[in-house]
Protein backbone atom coordinates (compact mmCIF):
# COMPACT_ATOMS: atom_id res chain seq x y z
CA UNK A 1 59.20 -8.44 -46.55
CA UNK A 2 55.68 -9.77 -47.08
CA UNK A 3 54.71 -12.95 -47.78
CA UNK A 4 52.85 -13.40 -50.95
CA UNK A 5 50.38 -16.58 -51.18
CA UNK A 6 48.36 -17.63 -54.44
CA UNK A 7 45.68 -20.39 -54.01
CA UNK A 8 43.68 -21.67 -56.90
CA UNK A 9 40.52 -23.21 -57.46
CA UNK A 10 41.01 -26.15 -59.69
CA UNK A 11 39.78 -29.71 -60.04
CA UNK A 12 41.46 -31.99 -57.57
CA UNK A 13 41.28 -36.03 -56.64
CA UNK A 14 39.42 -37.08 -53.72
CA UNK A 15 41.82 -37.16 -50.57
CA UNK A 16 41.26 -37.53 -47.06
CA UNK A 17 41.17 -34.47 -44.96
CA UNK A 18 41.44 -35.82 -41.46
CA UNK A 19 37.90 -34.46 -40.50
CA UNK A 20 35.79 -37.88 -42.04
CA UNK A 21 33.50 -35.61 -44.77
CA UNK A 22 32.20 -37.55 -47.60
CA UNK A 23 33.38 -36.22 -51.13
CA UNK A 24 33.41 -33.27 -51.86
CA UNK A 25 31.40 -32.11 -55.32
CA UNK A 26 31.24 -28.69 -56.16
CA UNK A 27 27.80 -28.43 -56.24
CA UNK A 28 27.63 -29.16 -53.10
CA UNK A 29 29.91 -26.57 -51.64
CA UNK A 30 27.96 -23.78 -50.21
CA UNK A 31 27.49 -20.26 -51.45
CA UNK A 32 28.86 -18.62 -48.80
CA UNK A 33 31.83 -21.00 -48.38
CA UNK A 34 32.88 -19.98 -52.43
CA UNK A 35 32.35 -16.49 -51.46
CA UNK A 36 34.79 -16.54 -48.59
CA UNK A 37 37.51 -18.28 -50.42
CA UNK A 38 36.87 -16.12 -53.44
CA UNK A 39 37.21 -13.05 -51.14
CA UNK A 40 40.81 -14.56 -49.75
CA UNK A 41 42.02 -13.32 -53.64
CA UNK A 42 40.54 -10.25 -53.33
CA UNK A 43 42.40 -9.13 -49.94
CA UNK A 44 46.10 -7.36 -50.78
CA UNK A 45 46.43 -6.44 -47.07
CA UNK A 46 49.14 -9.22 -46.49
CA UNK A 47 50.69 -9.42 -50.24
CA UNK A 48 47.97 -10.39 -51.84
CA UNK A 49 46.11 -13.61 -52.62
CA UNK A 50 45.02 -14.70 -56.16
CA UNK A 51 42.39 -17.96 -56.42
CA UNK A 52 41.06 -18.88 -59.68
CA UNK A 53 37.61 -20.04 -59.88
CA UNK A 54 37.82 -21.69 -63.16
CA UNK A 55 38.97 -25.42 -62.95
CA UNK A 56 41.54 -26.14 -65.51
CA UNK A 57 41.74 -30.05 -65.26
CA UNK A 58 42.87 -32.74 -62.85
CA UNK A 59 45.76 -32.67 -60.68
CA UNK A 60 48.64 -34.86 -61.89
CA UNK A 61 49.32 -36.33 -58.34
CA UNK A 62 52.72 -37.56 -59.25
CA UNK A 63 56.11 -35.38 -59.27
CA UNK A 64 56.57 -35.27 -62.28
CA UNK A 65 54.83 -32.03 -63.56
CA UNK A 66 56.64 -29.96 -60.80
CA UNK A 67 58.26 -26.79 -62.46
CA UNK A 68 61.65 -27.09 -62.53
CA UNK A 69 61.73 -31.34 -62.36
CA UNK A 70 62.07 -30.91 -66.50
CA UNK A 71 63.82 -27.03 -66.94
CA UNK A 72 63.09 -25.89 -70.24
CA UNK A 73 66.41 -24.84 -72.72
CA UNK A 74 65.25 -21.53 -71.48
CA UNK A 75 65.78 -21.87 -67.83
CA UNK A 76 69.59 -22.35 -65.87
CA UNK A 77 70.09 -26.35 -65.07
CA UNK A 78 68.12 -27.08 -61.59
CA UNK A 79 69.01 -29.95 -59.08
CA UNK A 80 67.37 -31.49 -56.37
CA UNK A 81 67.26 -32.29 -52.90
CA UNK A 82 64.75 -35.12 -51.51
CA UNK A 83 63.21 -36.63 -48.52
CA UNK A 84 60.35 -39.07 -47.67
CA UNK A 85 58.54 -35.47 -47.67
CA UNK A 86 60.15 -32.63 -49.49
CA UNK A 87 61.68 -32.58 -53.57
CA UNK A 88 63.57 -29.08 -53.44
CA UNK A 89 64.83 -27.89 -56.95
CA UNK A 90 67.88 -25.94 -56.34
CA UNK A 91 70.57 -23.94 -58.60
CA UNK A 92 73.18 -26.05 -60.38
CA UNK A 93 75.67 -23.09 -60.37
CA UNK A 94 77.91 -22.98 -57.08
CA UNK A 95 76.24 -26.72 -56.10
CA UNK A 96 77.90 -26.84 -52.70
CA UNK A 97 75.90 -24.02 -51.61
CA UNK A 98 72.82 -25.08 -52.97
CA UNK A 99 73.03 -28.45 -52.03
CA UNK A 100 73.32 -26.96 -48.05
CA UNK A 101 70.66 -24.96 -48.67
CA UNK A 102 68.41 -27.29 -49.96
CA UNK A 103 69.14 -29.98 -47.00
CA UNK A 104 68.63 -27.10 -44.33
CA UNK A 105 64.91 -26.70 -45.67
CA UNK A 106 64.57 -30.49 -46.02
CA UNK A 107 65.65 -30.41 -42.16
CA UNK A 108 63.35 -27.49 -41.30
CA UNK A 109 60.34 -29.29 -42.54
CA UNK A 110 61.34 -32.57 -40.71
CA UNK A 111 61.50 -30.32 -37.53
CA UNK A 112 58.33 -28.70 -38.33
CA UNK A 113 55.93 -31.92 -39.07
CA UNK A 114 55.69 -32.93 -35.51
CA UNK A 115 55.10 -29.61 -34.43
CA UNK A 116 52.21 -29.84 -37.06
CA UNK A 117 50.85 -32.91 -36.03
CA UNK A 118 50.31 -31.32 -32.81
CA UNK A 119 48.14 -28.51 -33.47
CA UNK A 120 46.98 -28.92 -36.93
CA UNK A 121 45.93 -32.63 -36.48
CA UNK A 122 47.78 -34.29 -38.89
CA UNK A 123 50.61 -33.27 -42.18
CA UNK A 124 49.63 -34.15 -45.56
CA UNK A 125 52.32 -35.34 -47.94
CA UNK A 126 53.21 -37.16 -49.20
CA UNK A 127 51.13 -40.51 -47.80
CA UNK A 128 47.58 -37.97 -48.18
CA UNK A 129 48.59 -36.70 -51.36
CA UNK A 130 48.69 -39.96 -53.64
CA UNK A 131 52.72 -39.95 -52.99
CA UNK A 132 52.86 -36.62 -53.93
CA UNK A 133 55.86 -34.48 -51.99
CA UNK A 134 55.72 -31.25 -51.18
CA UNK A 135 57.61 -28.92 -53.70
CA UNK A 136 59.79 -26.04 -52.45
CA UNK A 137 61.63 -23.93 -55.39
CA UNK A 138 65.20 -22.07 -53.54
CA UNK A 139 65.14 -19.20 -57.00
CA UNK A 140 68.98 -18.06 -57.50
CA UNK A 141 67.81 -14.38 -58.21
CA UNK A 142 64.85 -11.95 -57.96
CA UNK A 143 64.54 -12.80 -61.76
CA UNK A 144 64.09 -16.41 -61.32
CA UNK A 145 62.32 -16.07 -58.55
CA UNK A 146 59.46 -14.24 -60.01
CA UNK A 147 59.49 -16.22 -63.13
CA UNK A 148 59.19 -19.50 -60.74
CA UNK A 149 56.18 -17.54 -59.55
CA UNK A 150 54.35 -16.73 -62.33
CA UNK A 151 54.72 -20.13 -63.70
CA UNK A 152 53.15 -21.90 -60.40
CA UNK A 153 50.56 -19.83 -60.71
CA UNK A 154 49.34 -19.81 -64.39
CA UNK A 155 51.02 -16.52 -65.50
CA UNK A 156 48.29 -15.07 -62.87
CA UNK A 157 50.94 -13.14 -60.64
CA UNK A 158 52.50 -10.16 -61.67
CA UNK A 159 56.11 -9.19 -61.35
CA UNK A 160 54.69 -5.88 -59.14
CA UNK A 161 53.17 -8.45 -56.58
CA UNK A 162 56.41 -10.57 -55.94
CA UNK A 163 58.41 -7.14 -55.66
CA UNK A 164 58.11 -7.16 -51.76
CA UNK A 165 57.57 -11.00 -51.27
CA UNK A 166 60.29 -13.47 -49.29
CA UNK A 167 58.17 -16.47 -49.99
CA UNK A 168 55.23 -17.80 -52.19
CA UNK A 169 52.89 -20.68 -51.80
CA UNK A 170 50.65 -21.94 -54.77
CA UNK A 171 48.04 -24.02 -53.68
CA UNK A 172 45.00 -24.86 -55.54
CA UNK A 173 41.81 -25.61 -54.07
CA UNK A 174 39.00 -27.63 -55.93
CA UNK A 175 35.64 -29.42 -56.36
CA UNK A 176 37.58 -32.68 -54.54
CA UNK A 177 40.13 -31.81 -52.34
CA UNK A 178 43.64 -28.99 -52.81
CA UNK A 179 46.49 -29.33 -53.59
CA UNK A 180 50.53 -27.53 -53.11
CA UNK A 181 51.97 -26.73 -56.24
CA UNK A 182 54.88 -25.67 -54.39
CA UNK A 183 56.62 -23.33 -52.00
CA UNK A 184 59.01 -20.70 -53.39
CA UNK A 185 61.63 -18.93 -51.53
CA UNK A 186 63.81 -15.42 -52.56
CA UNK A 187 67.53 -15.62 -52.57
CA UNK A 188 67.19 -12.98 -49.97
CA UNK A 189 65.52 -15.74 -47.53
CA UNK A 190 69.52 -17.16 -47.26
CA UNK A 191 71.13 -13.73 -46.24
CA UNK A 192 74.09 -14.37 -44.37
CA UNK A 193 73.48 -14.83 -40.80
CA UNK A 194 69.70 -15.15 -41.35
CA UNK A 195 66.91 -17.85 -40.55
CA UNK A 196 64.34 -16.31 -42.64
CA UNK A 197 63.65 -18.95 -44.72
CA UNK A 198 62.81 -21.09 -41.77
CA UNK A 199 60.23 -18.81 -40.86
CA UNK A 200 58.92 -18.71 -44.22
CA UNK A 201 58.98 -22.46 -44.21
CA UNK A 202 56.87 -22.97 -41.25
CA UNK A 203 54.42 -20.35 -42.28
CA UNK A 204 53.46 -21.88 -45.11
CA UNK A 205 53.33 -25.43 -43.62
CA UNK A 206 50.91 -23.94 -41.34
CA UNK A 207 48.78 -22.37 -44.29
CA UNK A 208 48.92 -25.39 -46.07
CA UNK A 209 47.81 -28.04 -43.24
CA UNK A 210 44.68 -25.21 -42.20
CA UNK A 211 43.56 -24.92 -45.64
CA UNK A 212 43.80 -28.94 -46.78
CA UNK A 213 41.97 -29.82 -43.13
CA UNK A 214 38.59 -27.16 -44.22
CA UNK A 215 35.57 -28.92 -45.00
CA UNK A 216 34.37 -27.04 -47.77
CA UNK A 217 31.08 -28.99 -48.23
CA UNK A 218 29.71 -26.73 -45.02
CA UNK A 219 28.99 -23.56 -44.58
CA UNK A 220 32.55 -22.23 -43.53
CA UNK A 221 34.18 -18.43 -43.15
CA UNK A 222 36.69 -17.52 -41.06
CA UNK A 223 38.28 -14.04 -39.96
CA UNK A 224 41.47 -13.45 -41.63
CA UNK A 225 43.24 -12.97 -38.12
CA UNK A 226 42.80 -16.72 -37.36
CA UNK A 227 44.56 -18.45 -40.23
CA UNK A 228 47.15 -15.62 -40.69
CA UNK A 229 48.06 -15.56 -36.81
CA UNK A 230 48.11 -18.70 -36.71
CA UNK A 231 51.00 -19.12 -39.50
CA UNK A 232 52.92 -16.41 -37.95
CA UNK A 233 52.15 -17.99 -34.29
CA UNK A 234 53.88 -21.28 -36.28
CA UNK A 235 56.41 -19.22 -37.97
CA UNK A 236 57.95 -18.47 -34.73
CA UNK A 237 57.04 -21.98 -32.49
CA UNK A 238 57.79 -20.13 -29.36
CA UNK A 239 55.65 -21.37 -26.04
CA UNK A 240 56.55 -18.01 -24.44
CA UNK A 241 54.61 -14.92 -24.12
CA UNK A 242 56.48 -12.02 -26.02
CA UNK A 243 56.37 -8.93 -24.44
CA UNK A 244 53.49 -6.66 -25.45
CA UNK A 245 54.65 -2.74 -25.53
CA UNK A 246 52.06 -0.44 -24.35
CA UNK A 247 50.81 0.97 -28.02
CA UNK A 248 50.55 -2.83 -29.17
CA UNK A 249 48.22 -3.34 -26.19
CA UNK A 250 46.34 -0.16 -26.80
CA UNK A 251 45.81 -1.09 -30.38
CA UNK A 252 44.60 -4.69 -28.81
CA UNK A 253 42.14 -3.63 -26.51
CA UNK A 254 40.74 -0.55 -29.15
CA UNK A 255 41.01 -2.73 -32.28
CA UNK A 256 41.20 -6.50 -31.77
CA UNK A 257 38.01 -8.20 -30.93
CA UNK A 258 37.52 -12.45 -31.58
CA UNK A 259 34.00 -12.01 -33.24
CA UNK A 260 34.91 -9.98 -36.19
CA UNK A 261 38.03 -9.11 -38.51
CA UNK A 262 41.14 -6.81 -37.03
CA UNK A 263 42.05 -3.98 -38.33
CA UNK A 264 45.32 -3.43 -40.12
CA UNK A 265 46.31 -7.27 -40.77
CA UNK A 266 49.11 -6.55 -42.80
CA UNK A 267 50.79 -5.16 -39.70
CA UNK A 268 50.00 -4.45 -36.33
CA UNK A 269 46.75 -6.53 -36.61
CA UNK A 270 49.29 -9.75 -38.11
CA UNK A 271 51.22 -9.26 -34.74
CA UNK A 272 48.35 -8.85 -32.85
CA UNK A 273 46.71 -12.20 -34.13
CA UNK A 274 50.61 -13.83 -33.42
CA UNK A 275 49.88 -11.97 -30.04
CA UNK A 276 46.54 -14.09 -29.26
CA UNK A 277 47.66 -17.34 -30.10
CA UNK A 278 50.69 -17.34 -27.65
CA UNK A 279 48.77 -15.53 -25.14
CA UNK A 280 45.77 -18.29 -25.62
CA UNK A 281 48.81 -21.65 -25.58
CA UNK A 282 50.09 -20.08 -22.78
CA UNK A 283 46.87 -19.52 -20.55
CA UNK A 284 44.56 -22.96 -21.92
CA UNK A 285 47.32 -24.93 -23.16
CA UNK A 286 48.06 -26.39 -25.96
CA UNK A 287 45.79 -29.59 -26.53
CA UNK A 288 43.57 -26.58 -25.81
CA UNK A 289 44.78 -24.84 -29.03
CA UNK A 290 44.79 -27.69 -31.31
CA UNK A 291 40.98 -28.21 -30.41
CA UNK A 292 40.59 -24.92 -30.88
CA UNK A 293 42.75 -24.88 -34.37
CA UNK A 294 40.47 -28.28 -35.42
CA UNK A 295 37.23 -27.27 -35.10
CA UNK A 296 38.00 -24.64 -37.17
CA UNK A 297 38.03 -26.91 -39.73
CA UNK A 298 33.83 -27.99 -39.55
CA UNK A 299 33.09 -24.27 -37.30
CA UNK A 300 33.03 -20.99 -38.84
CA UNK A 301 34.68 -18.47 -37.37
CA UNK A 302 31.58 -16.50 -36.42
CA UNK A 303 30.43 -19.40 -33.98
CA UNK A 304 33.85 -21.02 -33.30
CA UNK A 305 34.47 -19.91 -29.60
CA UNK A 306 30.61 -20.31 -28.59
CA UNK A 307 30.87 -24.16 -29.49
CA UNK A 308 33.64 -24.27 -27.45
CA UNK A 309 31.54 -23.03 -24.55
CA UNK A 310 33.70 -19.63 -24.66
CA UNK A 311 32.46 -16.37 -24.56
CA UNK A 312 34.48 -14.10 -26.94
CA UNK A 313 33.97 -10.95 -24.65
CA UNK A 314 35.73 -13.19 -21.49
CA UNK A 315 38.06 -14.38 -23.68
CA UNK A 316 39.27 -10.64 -24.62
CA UNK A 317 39.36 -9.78 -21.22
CA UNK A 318 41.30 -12.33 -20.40
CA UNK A 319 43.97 -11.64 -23.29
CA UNK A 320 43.88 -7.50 -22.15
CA UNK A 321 44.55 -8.78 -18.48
CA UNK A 322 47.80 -10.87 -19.47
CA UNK A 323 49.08 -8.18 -21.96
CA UNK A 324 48.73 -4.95 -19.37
């Protein structure tokens, strides 16, 4: 199933981003910087992404306009879950099995936050976010689920656009900093027997910390490979090279080069980019890939590796070498 992700441009307070930029007006974001996080709605390879360039207001910082923290007569009765971190709004109905579920992300996203610290520099919420917690949303059905979605996102998403999707995140990104308006996660996610939604879980973590850490008063564009691999590098959080078959590393050396996009990123380009990241931990390290992952933040991706006094053409080689 793919995972569907909805970012938003709206008006948000001044927080630090753990890269020491002054604040951020919109004016003073540059052209091409709006143009590449415009273009992130406009790319339905992976599920789709939907950003709204028209600010609607300030962000209420607080809890207390999550979906779900006040259900409307309309909705089933929610619950929650908390941490020092997480709120999860879970099903009422069957509360035993909600309740589990809802502590197994809350301990997923403890695991994960170290593991974030680590690459992505630092994790956001809630001591970032004005005591804001990050909101996850467990939907009981495909129904709620896509209602859940369509209300994080302003009534943007459509029901064909969550059809195929396991997950959702809704963040907004504005004039002054971004901000989660929550994670949601299908039913389906909780299969018996399954870890999906722990995969789903770090993925989006990942998004989320890359995203908040940009500086988007320079001139910034990345590839989509980076970001995306990246998440699905995190989804997984395994130090060890996978083993690459032999059409996956024909389709590497024909298709995947560092200094421009890959092709097919909703599939064998995704796996590809998870491919990279493992093979580059593996081979430089991984203080190596957390400067790497950092500088992404100030560095577009066009110049990235060359400021890290790497050639990209080396660098290929060197990933073909490992994979043969």
């Amino acid at each position: 199933m793919i995972v569907f992700v909805v970012i938003a441009l709206l008006v948000a307070k001044l927080y630090d981003t753990g890269v020491n930029r002054p604040s951020m007006m919109f004016k003073h974001i540059p052209k091409e910087t709006k143009d590449w996080v415009n273009e992130l709605s406009r790319n339905k390879k992976d599920g789709g992404l939907d950003i709204s360039a028209a600010p609607t207001g300030p962000f209420n910082w607080k809890n207390t306009d999550d979906y779900l923290s006040r259900p409307s007569s309309s909705m089933r009765k929610w619950g929650k879950q908390e941490s020092k971190e997480v709120v999860v709004y879970h099903y009422k109905d069957k509360d035993a099995v909600w309740q589990g579920r809802a502590r197994s992300v809350i301990k997923c996203v403890e695991e994960a936050v170290p593991q974030l610290k680590e690459v992505y520099g630092k994790y956001y919420y809630p001591e970032d976010m004005n005591g804001r917690k990050l909101a996850v949303y467990l939907a009981d059905s495909t129904k709620h689920y896509q209602t859940i979605v369509r209300k994080l996102s302003g009534e943007r998403a459509t029901l064909a656009e969550t059809e195929d999707s396991n997950g959702l995140l809704v963040m907004e990104i504005g004039p002054l900093g971004c901000q989660v308006k929550g994670i949601v996660l299908h039913p389906d996610c909780f299969r018996k027997g399954s870890s999906e939604y722990k995969q789903v879980i770090r993925r989006e973590l990942a998004r989320i910390c890359f995203y908040a850490s940009i500086d988007y008063n320079l001139q910034i564009r990345h590839y989509e490979w980076f970001p995306e691999g990246l998440a699905e590098y995190f989804s997984q959080y395994c130090p060890m090279m996978e083993h690459v078959d032999a059409d996956m590393a024909q389709f590497i050396e024909e298709k995947c080069f560092l200094d421009r996009e890959f092709d097919e990123m909703a599939d064998r380009g995704l796996h590809a980019a998870d491919c990279f990241f493992r093979f580059y931990a593996d081979k430089k390290g991984h203080q190596s890939l957390a400067l790497l992952v950092q500088s992404a933040y100030v560095v577009s991706g066009d110049s990235l590796f060359a400021k890290l006094g790497m050639d990209t053409k080396v660098l290929k080689a060197e990933w073909t070498e490992n994979i043969r």
